[in-house]
PDB file of N, CA and C in Angstrom:
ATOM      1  N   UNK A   1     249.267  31.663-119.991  1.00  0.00           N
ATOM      2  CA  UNK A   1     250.046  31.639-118.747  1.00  0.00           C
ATOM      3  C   UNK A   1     251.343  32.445-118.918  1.00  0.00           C
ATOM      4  N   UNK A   2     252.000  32.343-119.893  1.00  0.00           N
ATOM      5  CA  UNK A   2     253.299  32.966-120.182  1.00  0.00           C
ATOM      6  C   UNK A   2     253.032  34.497-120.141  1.00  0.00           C
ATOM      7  N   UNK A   3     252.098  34.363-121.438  1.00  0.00           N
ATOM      8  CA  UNK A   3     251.708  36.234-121.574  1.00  0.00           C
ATOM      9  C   UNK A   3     250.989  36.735-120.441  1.00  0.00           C
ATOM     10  N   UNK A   4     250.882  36.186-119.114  1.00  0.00           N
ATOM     11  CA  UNK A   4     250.207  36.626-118.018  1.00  0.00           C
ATOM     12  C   UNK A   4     251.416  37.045-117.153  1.00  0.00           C
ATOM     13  N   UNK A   5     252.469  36.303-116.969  1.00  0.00           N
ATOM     14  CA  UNK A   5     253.535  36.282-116.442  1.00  0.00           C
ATOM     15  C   UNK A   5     254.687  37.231-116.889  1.00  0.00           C
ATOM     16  N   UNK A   6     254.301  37.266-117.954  1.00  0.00           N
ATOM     17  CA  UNK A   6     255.229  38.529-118.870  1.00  0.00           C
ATOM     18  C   UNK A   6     254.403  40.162-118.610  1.00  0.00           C
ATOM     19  N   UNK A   7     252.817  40.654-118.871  1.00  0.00           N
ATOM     20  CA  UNK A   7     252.511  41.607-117.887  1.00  0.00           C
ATOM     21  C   UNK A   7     252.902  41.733-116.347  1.00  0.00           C
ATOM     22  N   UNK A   8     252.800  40.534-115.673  1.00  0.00           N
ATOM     23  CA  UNK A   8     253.141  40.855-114.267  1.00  0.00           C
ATOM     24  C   UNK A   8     254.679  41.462-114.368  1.00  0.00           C
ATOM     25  N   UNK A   9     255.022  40.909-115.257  1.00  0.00           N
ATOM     26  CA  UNK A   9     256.827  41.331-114.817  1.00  0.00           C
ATOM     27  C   UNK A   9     256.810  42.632-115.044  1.00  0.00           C
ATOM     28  N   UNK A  10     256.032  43.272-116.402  1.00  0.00           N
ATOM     29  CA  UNK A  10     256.033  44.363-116.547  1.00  0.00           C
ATOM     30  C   UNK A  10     255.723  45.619-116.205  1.00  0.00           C
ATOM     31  N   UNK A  11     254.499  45.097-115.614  1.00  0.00           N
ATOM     32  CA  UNK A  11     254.283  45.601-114.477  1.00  0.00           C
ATOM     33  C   UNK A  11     254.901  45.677-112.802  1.00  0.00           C
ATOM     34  N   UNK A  12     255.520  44.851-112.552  1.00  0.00           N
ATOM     35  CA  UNK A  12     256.766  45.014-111.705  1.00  0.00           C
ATOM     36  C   UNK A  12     257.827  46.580-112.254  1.00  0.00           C
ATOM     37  N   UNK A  13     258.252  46.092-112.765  1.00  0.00           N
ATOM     38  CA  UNK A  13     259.332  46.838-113.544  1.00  0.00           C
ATOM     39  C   UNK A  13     258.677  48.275-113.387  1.00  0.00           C
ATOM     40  N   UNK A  14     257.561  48.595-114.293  1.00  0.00           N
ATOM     41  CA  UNK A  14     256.972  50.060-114.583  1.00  0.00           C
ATOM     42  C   UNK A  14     256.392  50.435-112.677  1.00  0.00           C
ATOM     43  N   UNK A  15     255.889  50.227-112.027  1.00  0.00           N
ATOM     44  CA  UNK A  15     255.852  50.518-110.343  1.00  0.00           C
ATOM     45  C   UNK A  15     257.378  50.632-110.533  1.00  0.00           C
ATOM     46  N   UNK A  16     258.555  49.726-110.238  1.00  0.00           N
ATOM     47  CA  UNK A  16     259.752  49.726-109.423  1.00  0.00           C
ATOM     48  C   UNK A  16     260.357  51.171-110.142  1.00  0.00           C
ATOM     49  N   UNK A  17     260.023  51.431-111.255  1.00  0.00           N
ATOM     50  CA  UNK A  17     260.715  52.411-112.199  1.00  0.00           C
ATOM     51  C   UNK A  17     259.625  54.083-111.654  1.00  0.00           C
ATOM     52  N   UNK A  18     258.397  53.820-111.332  1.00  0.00           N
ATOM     53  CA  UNK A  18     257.830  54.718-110.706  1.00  0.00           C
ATOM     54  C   UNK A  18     258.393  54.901-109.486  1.00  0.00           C
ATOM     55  N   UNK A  19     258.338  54.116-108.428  1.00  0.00           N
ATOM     56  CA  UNK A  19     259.425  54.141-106.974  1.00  0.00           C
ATOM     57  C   UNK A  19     260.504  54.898-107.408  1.00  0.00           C
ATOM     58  N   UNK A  20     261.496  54.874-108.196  1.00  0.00           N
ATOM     59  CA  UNK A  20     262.379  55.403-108.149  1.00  0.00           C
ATOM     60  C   UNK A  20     262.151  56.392-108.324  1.00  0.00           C
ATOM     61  N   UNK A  21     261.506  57.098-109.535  1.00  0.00           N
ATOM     62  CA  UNK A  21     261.532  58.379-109.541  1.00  0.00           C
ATOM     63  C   UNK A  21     260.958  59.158-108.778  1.00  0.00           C
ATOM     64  N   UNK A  22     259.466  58.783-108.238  1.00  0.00           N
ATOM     65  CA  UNK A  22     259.068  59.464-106.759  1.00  0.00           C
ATOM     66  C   UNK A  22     260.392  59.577-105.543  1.00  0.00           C
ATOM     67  N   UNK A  23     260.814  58.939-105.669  1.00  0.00           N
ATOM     68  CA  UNK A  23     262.465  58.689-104.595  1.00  0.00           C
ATOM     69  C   UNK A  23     263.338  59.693-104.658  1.00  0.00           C
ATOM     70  N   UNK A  24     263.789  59.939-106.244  1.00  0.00           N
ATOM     71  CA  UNK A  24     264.445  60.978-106.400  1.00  0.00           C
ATOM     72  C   UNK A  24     263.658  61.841-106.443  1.00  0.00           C
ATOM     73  N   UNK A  25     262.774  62.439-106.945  1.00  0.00           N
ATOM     74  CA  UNK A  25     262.028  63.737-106.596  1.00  0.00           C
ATOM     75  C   UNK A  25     261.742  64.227-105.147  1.00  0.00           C
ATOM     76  N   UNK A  26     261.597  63.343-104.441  1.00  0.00           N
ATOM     77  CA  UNK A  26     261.442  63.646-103.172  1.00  0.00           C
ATOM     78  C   UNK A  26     262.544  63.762-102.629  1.00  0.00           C
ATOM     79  N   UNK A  27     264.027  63.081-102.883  1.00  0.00           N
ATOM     80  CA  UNK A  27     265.042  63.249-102.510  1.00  0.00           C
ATOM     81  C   UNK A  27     265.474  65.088-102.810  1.00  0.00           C
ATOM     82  N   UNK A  28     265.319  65.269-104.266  1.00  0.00           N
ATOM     83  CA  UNK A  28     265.743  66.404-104.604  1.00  0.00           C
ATOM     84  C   UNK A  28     265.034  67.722-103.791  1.00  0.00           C
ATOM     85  N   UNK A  29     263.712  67.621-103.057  1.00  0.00           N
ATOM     86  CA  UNK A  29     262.892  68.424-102.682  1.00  0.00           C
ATOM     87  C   UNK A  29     263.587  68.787-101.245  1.00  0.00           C
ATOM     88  N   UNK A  30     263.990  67.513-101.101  1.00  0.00           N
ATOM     89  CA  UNK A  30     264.475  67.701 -99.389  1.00  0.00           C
ATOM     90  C   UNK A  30     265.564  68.551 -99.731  1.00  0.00           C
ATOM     91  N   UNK A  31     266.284  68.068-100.462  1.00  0.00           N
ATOM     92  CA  UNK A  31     267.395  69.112-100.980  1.00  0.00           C
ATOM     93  C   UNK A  31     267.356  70.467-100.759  1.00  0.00           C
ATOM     94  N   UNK A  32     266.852  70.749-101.711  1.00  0.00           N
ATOM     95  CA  UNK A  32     266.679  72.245-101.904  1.00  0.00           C
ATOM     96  C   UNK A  32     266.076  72.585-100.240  1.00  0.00           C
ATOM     97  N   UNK A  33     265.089  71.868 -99.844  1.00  0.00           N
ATOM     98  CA  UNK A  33     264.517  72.260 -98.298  1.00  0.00           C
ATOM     99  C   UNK A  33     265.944  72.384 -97.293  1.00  0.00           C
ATOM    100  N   UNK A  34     266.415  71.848 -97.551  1.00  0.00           N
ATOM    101  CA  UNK A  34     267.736  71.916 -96.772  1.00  0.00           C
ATOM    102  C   UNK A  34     268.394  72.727 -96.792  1.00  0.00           C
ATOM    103  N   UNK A  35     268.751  73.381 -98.436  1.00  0.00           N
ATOM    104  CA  UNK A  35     269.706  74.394 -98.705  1.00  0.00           C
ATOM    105  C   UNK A  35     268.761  76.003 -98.412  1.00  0.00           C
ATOM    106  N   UNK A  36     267.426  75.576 -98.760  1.00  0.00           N
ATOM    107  CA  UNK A  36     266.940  77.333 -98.103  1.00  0.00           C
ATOM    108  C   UNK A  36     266.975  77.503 -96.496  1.00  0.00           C
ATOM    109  N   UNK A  37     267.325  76.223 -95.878  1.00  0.00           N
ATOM    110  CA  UNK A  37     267.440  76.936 -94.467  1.00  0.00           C
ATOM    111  C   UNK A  37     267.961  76.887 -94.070  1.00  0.00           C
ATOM    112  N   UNK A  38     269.197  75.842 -94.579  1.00  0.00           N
ATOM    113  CA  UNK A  38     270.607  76.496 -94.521  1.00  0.00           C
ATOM    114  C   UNK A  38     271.193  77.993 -94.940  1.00  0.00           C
ATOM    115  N   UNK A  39     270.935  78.461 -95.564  1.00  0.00           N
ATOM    116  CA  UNK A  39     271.315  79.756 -96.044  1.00  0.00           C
ATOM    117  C   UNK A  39     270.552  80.539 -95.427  1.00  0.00           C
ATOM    118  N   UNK A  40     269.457  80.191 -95.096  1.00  0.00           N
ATOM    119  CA  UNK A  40     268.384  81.425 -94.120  1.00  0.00           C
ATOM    120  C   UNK A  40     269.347  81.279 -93.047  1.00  0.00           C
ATOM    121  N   UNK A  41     270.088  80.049 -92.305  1.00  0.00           N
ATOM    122  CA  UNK A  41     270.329  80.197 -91.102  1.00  0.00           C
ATOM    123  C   UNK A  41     271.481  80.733 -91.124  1.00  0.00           C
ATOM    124  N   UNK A  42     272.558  80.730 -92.098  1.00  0.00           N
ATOM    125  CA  UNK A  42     273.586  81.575 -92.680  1.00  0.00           C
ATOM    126  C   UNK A  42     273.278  83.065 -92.579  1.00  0.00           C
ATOM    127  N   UNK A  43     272.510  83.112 -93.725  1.00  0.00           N
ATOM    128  CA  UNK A  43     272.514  85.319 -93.738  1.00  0.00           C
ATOM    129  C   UNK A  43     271.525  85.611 -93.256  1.00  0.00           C
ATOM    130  N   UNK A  44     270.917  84.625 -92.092  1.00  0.00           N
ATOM    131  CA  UNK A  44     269.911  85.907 -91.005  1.00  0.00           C
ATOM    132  C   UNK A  44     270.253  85.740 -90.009  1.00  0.00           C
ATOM    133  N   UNK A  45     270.822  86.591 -89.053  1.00  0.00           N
ATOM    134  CA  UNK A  45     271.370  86.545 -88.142  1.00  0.00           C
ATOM    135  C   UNK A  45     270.501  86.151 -86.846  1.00  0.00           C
ATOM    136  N   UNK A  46     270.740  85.538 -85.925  1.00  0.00           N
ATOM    137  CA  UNK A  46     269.839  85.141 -84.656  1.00  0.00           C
ATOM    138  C   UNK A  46     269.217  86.035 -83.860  1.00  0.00           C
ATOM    139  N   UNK A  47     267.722  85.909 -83.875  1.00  0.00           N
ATOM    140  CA  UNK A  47     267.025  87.083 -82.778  1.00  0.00           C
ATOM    141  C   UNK A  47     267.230  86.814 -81.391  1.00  0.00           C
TER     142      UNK A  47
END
């Protein structure tokens, strides 16, 4: 029962620790998505 309860936790933990980093990676992606069209909308001038 214990050592059943001690995988679950660990398994908690290793997902919550996956969440995060999918989080930030996806955070960082938007990023950069942001900054190329920001700067496209910067140095290309409007048709």
């Amino acid at each position: 029962m214990l050592r059943l309860s001690d995988h679950a936790i660990k398994m908690m933990e290793q997902r919550l620790r996956i969440e995060k980093q999918r989080t930030y990676q996806a955070n960082k992606v938007v990023d950069n998505l942001h900054h190329k069209y920001f700067f496209q909308h910067i140095f290309q001038p409007k048709r």
